[in-house]
C-alpha atoms as a PDB file:
ATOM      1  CA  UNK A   1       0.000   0.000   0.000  1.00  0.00           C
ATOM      2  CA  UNK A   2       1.427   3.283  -1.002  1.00  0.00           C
ATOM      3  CA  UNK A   3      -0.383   5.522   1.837  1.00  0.00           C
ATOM      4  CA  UNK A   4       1.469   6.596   4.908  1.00  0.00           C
ATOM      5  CA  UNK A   5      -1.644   7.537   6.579  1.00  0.00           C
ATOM      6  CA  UNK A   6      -5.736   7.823   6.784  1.00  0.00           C
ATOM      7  CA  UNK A   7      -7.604  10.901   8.433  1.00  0.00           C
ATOM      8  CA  UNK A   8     -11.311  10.790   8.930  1.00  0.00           C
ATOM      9  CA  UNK A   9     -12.980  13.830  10.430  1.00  0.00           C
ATOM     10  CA  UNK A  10     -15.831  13.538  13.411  1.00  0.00           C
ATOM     11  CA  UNK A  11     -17.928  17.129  14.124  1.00  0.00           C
ATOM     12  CA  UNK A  12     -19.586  17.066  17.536  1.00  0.00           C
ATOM     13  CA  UNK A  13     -21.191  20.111  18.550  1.00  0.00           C
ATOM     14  CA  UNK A  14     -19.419  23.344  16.963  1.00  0.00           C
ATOM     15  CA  UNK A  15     -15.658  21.420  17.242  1.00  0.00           C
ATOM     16  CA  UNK A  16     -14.529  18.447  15.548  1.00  0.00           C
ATOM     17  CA  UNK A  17     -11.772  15.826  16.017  1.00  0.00           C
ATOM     18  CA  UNK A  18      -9.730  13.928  13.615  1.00  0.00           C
ATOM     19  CA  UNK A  19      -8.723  10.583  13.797  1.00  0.00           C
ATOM     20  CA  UNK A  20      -5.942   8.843  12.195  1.00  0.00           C
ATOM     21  CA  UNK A  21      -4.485   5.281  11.218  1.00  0.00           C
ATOM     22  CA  UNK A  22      -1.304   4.764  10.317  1.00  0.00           C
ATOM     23  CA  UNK A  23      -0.112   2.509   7.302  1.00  0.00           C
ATOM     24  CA  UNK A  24      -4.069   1.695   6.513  1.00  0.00           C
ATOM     25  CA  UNK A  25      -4.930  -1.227   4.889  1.00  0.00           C
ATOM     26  CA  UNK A  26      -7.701  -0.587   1.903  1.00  0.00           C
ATOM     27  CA  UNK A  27     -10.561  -2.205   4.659  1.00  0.00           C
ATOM     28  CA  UNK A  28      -9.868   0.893   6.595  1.00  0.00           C
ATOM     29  CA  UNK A  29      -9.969   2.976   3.755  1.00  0.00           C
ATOM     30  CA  UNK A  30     -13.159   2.083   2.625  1.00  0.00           C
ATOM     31  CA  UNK A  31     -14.991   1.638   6.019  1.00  0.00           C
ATOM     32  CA  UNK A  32     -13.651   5.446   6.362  1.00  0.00           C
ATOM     33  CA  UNK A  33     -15.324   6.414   3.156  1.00  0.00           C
ATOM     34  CA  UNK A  34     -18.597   4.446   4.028  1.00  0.00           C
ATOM     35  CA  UNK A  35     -18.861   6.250   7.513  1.00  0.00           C
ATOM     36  CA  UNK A  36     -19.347   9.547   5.194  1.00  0.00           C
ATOM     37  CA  UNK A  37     -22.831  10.815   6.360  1.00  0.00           C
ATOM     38  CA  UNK A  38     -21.817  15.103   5.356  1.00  0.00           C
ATOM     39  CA  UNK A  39     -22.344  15.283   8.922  1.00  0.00           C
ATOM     40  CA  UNK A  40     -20.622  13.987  11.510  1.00  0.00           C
ATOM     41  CA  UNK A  41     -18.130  12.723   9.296  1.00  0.00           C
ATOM     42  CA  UNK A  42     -17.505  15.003   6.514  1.00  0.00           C
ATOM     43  CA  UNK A  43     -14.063  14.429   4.744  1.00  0.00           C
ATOM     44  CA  UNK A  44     -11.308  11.308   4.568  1.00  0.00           C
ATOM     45  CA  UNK A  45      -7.770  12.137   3.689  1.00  0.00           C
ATOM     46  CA  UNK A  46      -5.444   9.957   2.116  1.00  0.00           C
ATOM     47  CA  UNK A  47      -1.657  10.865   2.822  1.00  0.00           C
ATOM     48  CA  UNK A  48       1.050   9.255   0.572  1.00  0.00           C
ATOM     49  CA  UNK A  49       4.283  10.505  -0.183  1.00  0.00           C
ATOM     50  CA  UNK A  50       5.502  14.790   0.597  1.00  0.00           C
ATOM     51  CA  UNK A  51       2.469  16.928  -0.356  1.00  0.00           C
ATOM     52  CA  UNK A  52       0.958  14.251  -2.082  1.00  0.00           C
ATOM     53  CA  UNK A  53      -2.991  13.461  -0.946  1.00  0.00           C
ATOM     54  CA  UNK A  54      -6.440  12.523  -2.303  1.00  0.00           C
ATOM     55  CA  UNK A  55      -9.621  13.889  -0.145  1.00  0.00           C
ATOM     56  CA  UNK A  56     -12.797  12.461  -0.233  1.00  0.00           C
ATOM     57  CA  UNK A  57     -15.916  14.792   1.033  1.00  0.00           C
ATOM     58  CA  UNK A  58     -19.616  15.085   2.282  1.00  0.00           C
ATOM     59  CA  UNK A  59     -21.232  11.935   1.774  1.00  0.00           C
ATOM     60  CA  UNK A  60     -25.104  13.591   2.242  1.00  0.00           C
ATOM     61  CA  UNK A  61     -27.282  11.444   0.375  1.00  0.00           C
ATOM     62  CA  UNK A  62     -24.265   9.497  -1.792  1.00  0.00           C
ATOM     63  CA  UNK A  63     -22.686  12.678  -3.500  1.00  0.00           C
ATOM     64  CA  UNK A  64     -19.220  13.008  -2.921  1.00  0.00           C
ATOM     65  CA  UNK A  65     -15.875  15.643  -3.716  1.00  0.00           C
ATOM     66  CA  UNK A  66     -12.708  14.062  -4.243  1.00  0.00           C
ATOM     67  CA  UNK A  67      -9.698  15.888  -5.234  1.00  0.00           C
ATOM     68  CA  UNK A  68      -6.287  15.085  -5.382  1.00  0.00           C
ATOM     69  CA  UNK A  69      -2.829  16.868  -5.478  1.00  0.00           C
ATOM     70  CA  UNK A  70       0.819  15.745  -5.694  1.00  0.00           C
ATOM     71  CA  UNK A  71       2.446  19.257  -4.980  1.00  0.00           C
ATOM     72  CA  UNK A  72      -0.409  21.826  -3.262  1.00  0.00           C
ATOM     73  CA  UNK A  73      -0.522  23.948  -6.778  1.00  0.00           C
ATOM     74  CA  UNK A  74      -2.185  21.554  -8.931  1.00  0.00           C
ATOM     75  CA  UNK A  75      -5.791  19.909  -8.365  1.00  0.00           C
ATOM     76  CA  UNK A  76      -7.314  17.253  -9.837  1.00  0.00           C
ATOM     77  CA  UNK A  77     -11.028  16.845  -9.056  1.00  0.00           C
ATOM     78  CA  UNK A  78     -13.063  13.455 -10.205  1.00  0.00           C
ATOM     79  CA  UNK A  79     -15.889  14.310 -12.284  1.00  0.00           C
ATOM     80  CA  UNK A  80     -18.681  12.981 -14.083  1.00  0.00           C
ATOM     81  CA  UNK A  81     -17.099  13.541 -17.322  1.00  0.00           C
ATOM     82  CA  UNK A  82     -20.470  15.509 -18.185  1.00  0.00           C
ATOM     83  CA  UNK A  83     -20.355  19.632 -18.265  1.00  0.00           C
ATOM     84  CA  UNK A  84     -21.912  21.368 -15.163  1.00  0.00           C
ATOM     85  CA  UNK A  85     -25.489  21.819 -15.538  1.00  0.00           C
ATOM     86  CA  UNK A  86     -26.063  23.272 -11.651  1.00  0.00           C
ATOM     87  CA  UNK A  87     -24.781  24.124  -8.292  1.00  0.00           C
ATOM     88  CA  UNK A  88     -25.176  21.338  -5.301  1.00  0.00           C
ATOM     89  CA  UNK A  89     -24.433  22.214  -1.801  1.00  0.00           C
ATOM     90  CA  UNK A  90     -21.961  19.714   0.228  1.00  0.00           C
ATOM     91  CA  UNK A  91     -21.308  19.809   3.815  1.00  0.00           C
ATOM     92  CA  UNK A  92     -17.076  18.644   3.711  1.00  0.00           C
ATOM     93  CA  UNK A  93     -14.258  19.589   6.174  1.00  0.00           C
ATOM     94  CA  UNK A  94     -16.961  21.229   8.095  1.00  0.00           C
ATOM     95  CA  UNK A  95     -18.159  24.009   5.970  1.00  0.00           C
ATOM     96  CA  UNK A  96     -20.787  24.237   3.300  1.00  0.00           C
ATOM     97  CA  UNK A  97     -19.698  24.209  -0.333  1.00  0.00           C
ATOM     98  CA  UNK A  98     -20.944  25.253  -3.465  1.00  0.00           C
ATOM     99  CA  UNK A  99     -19.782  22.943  -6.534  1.00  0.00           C
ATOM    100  CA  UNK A 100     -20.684  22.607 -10.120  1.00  0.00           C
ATOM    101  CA  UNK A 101     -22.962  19.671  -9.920  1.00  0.00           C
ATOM    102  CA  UNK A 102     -20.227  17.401 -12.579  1.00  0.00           C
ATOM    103  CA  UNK A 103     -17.779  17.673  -9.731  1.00  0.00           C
ATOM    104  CA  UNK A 104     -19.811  15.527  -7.636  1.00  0.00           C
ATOM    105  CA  UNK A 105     -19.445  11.568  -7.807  1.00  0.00           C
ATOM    106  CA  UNK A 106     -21.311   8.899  -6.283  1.00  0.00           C
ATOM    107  CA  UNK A 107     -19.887   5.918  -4.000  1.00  0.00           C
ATOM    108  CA  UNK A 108     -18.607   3.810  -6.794  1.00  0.00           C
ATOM    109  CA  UNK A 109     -16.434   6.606  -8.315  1.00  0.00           C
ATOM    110  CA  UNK A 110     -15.071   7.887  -5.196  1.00  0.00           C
ATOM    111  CA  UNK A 111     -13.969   4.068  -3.828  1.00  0.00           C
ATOM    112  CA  UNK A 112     -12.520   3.371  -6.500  1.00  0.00           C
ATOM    113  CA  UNK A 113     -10.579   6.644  -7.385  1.00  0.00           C
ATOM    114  CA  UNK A 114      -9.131   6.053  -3.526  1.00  0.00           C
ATOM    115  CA  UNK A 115      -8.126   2.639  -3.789  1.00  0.00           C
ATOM    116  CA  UNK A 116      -5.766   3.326  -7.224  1.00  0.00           C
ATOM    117  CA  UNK A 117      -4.655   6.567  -5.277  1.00  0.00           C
ATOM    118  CA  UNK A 118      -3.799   3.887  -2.056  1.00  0.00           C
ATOM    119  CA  UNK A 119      -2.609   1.158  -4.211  1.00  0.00           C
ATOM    120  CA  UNK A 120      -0.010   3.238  -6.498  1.00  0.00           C
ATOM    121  CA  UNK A 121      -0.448   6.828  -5.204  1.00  0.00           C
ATOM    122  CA  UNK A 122      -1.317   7.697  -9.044  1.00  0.00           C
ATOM    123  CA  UNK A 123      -4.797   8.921 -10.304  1.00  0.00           C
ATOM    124  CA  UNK A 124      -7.415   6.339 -11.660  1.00  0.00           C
ATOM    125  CA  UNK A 125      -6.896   6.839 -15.514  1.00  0.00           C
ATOM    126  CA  UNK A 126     -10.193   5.130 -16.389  1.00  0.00           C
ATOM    127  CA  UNK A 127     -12.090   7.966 -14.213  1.00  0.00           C
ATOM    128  CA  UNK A 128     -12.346  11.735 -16.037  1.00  0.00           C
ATOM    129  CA  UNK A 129     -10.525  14.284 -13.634  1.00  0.00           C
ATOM    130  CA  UNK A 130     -10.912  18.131 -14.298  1.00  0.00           C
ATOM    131  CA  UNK A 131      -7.317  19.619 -13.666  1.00  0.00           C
ATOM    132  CA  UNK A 132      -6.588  23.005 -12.223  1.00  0.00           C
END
């Protein structure tokens, strides 16, 4: 497994607390991602190598963000490979956001966009990403 570490976010009250595993095997991963409600838990974080991550957010109703970065300058965001049509608010990292509605992915996307990013710290190729 490529990751160094998991972070899964838990809001009680106005705070929150993060918890992490080290060296997380891909059951851990994907109970993490599961566990998104866009409420109490709000956002996983997958930590591999330097500034490399991949975030997965919200979880309300199976929509999900997931971006990815290798170097904090460049994004890549998973998207539905379709052009925006609307805006969908998405409770992640304990704010609301607004996002173009082809930004956000359902369960299948997002698992399996983290498990390449765990396996081999590289995006999924078959998935469509919008750079920035």
């Amino acid at each position: 497994m490529y990751l160094g570490s998991l972070t899964i976010d838990c809001w009680q009250d106005a705070g929150s607390k993060t918890d992490v595993v080290s060296d997380p095997s891909w059951e851990d991963i994907e109970s993490a991602i599961r566990k998104l409600d866009g409420n109490v838990h709000t956002i996983v974080g997958l930590q591999g190598e330097g500034e490399a991550h991949l975030i997965v957010g919200g979880g309300s109703c199976g929509r999900y963000l997931v971006y990815a970065t290798f170097d904090n300058v460049h994004f890549s965001t998973l998207s539905t490979g379709q052009a925006a049509q609307s805006k969908v608010l998405l409770y992640v990292g304990g704010q609301v956001g607004d996002y173009a509605d082809n930004l956000i992915v359902d369960m299948a996307g997002a698992l399996s966009a983290a498990r390449i990013f765990a396996e081999s710290g590289e995006l999924d190729s078959a998935l469509p990403w919008h750079v920035k």
